[in-house]
Protein backbone atom coordinates (compact mmCIF):
# COMPACT_ATOMS: atom_id res chain seq x y z
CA UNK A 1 -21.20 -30.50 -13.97
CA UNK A 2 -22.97 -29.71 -10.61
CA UNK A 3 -22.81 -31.28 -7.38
CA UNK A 4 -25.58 -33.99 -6.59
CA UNK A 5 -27.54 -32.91 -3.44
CA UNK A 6 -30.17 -34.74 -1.28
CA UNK A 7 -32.11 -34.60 1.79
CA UNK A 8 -32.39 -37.89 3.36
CA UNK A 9 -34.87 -36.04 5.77
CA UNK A 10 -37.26 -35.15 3.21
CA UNK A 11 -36.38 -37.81 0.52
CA UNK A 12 -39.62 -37.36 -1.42
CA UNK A 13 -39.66 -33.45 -1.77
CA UNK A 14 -42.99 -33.02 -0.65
CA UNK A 15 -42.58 -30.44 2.01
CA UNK A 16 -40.31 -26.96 1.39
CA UNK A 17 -36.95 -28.21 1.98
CA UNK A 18 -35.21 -26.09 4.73
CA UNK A 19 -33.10 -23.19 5.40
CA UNK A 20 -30.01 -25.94 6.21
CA UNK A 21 -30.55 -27.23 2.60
CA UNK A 22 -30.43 -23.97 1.12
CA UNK A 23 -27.43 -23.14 3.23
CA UNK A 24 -25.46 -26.54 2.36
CA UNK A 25 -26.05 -25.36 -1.60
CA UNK A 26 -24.83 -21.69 -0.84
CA UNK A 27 -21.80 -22.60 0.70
CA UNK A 28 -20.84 -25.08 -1.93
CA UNK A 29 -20.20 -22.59 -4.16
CA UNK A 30 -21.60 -25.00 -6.53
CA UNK A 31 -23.37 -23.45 -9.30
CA UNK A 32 -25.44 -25.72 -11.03
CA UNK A 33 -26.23 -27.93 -8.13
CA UNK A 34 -28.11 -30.79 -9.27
CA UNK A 35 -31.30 -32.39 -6.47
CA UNK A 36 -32.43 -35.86 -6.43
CA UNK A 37 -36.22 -36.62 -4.68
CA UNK A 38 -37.48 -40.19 -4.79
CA UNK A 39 -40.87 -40.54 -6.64
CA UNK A 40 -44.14 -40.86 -4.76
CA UNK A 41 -47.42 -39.21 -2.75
CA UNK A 42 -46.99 -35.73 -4.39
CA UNK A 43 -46.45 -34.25 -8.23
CA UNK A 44 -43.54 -34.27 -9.66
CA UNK A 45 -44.19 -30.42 -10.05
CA UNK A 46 -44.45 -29.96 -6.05
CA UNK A 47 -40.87 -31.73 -5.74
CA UNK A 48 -39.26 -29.81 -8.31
CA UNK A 49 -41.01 -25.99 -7.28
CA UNK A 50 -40.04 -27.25 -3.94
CA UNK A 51 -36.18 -27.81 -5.13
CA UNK A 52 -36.38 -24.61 -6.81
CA UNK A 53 -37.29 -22.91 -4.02
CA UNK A 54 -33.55 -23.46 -2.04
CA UNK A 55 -31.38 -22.29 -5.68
CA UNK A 56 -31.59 -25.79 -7.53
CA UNK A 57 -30.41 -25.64 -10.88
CA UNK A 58 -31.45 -28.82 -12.06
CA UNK A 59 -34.48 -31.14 -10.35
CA UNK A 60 -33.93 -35.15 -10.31
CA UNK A 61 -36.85 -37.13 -9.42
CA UNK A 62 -35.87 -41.05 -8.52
CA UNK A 63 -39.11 -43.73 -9.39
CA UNK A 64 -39.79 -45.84 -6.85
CA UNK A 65 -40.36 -48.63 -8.90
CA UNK A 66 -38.51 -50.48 -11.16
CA UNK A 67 -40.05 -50.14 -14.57
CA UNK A 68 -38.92 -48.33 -17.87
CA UNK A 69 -39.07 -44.63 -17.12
CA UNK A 70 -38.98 -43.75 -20.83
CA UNK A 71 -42.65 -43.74 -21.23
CA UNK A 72 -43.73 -41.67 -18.13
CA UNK A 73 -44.93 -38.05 -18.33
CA UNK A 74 -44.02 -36.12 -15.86
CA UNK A 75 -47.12 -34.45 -16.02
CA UNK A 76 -47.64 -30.84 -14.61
CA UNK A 77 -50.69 -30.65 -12.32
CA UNK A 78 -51.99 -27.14 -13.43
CA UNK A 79 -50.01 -25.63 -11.10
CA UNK A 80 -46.24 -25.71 -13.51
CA UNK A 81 -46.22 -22.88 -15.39
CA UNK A 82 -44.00 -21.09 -13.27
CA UNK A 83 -41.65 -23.29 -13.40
CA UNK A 84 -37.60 -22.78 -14.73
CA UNK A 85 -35.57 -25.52 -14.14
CA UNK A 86 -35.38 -28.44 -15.83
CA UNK A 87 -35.90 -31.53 -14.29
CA UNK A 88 -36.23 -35.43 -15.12
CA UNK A 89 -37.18 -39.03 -14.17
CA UNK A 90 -34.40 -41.34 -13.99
CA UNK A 91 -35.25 -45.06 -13.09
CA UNK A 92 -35.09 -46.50 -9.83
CA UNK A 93 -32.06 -48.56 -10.02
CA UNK A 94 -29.86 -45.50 -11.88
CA UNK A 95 -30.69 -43.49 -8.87
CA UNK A 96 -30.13 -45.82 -6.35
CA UNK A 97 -26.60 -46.05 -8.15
CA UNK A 98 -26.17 -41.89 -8.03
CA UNK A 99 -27.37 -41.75 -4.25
């Protein structure tokens, strides 16, 4: 099991997370580091390219509501094809839990 990472400066993964993050996941000499962004203003396929980007291995995107999170598509914009990791939805209060 991975390490769980997050950027309190850039909790919603909607701009390229930085050098520092990508750094921080290097030297952890964790390979299957796991990356939690809270839900909200930009796809969930922005977030997860964007955690992809710094070596994720596994994308974990927080709602910011509280509602059931079973029946939500993360839906790909048209821009997810190139996509590789795999990433989820968890619900709000799971995540505030994990954070």
């Amino acid at each position: 099991m991975g390490k769980i990472h997050f950027d309190s400066r850039n909790e919603l993964g909607c701009s390229e997370y930085s050098t520092d993050d990508k750094t921080e996941l290097e030297r952890s000499s964790d390979i299957t580091p796991f990356f939690f962004a809270k839900r909200g203003e930009y796809s969930f396929v922005q977030k997860v390219r964007n955690m992809e980007n710094i070596g994720v291995a596994v994308g974990i995107v927080i709602d910011d509501k509280a509602e059931t999170v079973e029946n939500i598509l993360m839906s790909d914009d048209g821009t997810g094809g190139g996509i590789r990791i795999p990433s989820m939805l968890i619900a709000k209060p799971d995540g505030t839990k994990l954070l």
